[in-house]
Protein backbone atom coordinates (compact mmCIF):
# COMPACT_ATOMS: atom_id res chain seq x y z
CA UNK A 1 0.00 0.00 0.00
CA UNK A 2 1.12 3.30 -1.14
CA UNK A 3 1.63 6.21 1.58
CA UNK A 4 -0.36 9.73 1.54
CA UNK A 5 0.60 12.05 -0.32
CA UNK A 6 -0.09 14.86 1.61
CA UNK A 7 -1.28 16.02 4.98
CA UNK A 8 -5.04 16.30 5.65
CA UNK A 9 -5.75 18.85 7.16
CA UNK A 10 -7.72 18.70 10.69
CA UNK A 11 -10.92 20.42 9.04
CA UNK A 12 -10.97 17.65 6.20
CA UNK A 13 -10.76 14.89 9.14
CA UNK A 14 -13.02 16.95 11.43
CA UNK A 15 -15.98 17.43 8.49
CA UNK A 16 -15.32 13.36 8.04
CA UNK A 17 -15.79 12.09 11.75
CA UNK A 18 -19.35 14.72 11.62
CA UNK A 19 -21.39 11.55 11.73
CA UNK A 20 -19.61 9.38 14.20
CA UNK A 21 -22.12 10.46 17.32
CA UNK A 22 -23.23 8.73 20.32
CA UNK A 23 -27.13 8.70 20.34
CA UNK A 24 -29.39 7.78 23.48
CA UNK A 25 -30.54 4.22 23.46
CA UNK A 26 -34.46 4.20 22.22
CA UNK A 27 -37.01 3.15 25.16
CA UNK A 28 -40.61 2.26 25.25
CA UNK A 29 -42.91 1.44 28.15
CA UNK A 30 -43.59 -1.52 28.89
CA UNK A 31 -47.50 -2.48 28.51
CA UNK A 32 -47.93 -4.31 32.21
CA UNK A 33 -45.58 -2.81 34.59
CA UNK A 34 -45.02 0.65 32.61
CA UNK A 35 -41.74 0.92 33.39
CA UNK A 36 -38.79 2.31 30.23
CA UNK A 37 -37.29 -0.88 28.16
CA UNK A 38 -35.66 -1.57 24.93
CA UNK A 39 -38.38 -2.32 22.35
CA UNK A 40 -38.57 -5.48 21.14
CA UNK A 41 -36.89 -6.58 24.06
CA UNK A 42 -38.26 -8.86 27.33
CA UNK A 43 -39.00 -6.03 30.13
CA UNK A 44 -36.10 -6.73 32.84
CA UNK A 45 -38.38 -5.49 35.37
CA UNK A 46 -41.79 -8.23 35.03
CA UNK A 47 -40.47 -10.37 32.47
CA UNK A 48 -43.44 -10.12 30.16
CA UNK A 49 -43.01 -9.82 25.85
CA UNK A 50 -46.13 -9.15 23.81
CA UNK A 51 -48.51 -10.01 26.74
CA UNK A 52 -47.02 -13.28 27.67
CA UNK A 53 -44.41 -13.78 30.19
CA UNK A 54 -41.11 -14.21 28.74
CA UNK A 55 -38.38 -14.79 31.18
CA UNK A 56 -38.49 -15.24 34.92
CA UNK A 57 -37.49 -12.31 37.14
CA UNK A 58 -36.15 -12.70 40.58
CA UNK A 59 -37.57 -10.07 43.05
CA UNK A 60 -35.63 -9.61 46.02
């Protein structure tokens, strides 16, 4: 592989790396307890998926 030929300069790199941005993870409530969870995901809280209980959650 061949080397650069010049030096890019830091507004080039900067207007590249515009898109690289850390976005907040999407929630959605869940139906039965109401409390924030991925969507499409089992609620950690009650367990339940599309009405139906998915996983078992340990209460303490």
């Amino acid at each position: 592989m061949t080397s650069p030929r010049r030096r890019q300069s830091a507004t080039r790199g900067r207007k590249r790396r515009t898109h690289w941005k850390v976005r907040k993870p999407a929630l959605s409530t869940c139906p039965s307890c109401g409390k924030p969870k991925p969507p499409h995901f089992a609620c950690p809280h009650c367990g339940y998926y599309k009405g139906r209980v998915a996983i078992v959650v340990e209460t303490k």
